[in-house]
Protein backbone atom coordinates (compact mmCIF):
# COMPACT_ATOMS: atom_id res chain seq x y z
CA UNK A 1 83.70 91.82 108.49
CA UNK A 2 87.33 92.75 109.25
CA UNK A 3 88.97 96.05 108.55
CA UNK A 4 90.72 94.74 105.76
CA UNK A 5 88.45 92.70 103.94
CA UNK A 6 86.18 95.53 104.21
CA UNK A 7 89.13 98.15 103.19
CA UNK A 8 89.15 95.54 100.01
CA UNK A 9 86.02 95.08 98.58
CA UNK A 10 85.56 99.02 99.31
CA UNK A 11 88.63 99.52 97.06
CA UNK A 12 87.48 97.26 94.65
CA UNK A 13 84.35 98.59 93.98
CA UNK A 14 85.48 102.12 93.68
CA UNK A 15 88.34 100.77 91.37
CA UNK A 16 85.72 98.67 89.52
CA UNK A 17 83.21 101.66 89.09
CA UNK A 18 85.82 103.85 87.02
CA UNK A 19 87.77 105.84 89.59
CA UNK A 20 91.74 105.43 89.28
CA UNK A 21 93.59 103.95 91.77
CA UNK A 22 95.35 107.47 93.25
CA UNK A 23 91.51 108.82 93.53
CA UNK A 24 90.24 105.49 95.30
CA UNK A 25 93.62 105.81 97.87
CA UNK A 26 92.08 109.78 98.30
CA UNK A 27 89.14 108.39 99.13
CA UNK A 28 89.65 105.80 101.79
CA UNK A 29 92.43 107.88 103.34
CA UNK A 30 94.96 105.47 102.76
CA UNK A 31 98.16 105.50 100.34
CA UNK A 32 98.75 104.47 97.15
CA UNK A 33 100.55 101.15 97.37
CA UNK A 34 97.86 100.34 100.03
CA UNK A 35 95.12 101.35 97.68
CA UNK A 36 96.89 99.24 95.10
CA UNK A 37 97.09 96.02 97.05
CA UNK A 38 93.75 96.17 98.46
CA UNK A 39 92.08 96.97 94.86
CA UNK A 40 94.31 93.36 93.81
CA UNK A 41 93.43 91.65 96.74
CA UNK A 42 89.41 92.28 96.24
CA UNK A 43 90.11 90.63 93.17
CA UNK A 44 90.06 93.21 91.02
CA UNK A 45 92.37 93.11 87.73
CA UNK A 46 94.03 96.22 87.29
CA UNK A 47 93.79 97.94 84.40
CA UNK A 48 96.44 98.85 81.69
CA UNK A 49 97.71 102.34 82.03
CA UNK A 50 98.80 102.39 78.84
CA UNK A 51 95.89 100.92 76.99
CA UNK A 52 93.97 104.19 76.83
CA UNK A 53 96.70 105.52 74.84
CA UNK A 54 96.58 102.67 71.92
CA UNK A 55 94.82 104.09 68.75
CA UNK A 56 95.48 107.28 69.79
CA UNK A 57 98.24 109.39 67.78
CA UNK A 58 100.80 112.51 68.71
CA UNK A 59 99.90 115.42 67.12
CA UNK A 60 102.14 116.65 64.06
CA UNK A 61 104.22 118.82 65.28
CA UNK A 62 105.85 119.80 62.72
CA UNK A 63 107.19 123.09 61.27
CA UNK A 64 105.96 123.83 57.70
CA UNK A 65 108.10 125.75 55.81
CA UNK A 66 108.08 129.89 55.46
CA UNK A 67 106.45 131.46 52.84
């Protein structure tokens, strides 16, 4: 197997089992953007940073009044 394609499905698989893609580059030794591509080019969708935020609301910060 080549470096690369083995660099991929390596990055895949960690991607796929729940590890985020900065913890995946940590743990191949390689960079982010490399992590990145590699994860894509396993064929691996990436997930939706944002989509662990939906449901979720900010806390109310407000001030109450004094008494």
């Amino acid at each position: 197997m080549a470096k690369s394609k083995k660099l991929e499905s390596q990055a895949a698989e960690l991607y796929s089992s729940g590890l985020a893609i900065d913890s995946v580059a940590v743990e191949l030794g390689v960079c982010y953007r490399t992590a990145r591509k590699a994860i894509r080019n396993g064929g691996v969708q990436l997930r939706d940073p944002s989509s662990r935020l939906r449901g979720r609301t900010k806390p109310n910060n407000k001030k109450k009044g004094k008494k």
